[in-house]
N, C-alpha and C. Protein backbone atom coordinates (compact mmCIF):
# COMPACT_ATOMS: atom_id res chain seq x y z
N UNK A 1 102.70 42.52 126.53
CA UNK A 1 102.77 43.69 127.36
C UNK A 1 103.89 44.63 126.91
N UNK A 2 105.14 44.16 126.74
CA UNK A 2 105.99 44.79 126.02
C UNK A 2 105.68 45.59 124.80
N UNK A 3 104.13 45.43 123.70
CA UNK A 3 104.03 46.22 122.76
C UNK A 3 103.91 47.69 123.24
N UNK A 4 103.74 47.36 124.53
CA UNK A 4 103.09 49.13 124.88
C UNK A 4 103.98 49.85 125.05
N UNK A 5 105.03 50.02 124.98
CA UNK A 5 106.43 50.39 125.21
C UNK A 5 106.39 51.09 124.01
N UNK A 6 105.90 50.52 122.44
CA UNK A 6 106.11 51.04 121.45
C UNK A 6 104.51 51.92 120.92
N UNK A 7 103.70 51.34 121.37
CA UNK A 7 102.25 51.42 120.73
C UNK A 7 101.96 53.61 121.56
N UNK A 8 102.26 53.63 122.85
CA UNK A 8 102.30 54.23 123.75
C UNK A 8 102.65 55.68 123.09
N UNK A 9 103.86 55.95 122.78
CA UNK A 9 105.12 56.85 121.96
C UNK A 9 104.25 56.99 120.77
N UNK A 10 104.31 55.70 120.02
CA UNK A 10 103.61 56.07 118.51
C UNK A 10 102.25 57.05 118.70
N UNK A 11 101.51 56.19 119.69
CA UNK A 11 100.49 57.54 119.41
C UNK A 11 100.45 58.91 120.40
N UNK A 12 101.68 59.10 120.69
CA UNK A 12 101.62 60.74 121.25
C UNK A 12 102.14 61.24 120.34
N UNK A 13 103.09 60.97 119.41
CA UNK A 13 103.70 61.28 118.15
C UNK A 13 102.52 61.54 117.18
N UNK A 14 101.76 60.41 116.59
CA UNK A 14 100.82 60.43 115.91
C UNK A 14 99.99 61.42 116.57
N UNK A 15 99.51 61.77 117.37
CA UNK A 15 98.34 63.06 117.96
C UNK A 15 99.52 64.11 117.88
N UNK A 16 100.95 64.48 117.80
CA UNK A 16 101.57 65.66 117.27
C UNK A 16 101.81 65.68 115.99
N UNK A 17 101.71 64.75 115.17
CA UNK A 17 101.60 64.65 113.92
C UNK A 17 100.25 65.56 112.99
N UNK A 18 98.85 64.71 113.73
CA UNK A 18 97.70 65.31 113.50
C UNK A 18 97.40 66.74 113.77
N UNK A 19 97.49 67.21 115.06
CA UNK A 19 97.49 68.42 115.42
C UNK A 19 98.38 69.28 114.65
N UNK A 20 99.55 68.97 114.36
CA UNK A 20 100.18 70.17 113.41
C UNK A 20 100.14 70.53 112.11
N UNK A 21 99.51 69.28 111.63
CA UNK A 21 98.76 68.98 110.26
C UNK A 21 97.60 70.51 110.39
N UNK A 22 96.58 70.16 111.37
CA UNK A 22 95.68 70.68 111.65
C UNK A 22 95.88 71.94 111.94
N UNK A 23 97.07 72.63 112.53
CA UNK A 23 97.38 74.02 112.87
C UNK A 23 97.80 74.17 111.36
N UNK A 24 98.29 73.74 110.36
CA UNK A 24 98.59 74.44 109.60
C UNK A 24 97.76 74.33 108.47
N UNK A 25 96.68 73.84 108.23
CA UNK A 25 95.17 74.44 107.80
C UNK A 25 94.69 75.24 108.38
N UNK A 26 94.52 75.50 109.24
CA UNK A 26 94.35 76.40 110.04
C UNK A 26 94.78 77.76 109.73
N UNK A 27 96.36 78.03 109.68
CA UNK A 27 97.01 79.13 109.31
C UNK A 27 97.23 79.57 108.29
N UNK A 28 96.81 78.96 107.71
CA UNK A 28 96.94 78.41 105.90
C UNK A 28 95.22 79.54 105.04
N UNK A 29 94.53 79.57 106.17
CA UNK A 29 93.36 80.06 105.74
C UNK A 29 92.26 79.34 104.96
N UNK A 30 92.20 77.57 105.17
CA UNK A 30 91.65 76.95 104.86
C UNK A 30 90.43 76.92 105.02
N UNK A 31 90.30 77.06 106.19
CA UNK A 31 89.11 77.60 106.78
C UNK A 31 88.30 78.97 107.06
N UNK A 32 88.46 79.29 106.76
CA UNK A 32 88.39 80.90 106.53
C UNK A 32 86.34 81.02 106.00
N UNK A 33 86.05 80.15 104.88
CA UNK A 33 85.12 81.00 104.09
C UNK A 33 84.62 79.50 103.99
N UNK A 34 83.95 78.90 104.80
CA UNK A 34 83.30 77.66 104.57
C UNK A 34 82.08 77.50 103.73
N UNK A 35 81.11 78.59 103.66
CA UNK A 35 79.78 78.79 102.56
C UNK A 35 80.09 79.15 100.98
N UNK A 36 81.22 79.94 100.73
CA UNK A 36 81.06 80.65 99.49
C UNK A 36 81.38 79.18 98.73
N UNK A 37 82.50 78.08 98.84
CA UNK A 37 82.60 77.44 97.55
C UNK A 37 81.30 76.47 97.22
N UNK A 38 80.22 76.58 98.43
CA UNK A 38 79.00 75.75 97.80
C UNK A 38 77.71 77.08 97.39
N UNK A 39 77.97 78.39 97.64
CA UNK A 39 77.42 78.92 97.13
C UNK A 39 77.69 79.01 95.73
N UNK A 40 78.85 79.39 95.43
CA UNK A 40 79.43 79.29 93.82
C UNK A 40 78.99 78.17 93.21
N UNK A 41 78.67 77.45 93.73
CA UNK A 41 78.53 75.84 92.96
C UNK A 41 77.15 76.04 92.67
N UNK A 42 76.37 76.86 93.20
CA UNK A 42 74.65 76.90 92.72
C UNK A 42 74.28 77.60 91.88
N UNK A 43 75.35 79.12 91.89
CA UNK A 43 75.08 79.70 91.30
C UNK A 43 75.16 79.83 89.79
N UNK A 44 74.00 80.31 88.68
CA UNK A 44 73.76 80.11 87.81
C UNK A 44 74.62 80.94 86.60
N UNK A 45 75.61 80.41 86.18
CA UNK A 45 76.38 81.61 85.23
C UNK A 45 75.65 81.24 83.95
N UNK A 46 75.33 81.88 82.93
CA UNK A 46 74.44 82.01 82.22
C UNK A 46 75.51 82.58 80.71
N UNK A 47 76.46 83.14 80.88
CA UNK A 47 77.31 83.42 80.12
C UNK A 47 78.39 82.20 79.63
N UNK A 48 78.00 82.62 78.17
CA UNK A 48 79.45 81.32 77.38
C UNK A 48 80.53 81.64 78.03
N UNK A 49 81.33 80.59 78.18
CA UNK A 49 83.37 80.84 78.85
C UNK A 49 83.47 81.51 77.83
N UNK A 50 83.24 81.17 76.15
CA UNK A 50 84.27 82.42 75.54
C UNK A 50 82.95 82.23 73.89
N UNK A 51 83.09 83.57 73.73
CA UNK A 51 82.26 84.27 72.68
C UNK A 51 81.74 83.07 71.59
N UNK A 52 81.34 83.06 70.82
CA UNK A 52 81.15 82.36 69.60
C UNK A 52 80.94 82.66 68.73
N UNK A 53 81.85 82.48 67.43
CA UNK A 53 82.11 83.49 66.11
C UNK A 53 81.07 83.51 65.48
N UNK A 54 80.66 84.08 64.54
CA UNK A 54 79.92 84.60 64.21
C UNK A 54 80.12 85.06 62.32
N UNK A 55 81.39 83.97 62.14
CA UNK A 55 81.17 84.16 60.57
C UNK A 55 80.74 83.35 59.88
């Protein structure tokens, strides 16, 4: 019974731990644009990264 004394604290700490984690993704703009990086991922670039010589 005595663990709860400690178990109790740890997780109100731990849920202010998480939550401020979470506010600062948040503010951070992490979330912001949830579609474009799996749109980019489909889309078809068709162009070489870089030229190819040609002598």
């Amino acid at each position: 019974m005595e663990v709860l004394y400690l178990l109790i604290p740890f997780s109100v700490v731990l849920v202010f731990v998480i939550a401020y984690i979470f506010w600062r993704s948040l503010s951070s703009g992490q979330f912001d644009d949830l579609e474009g990086p799996g749109f980019r991922v489909l889309m078809d670039d068709d162009r070489p990264s870089h030229p190819a010589d040609d002598d």
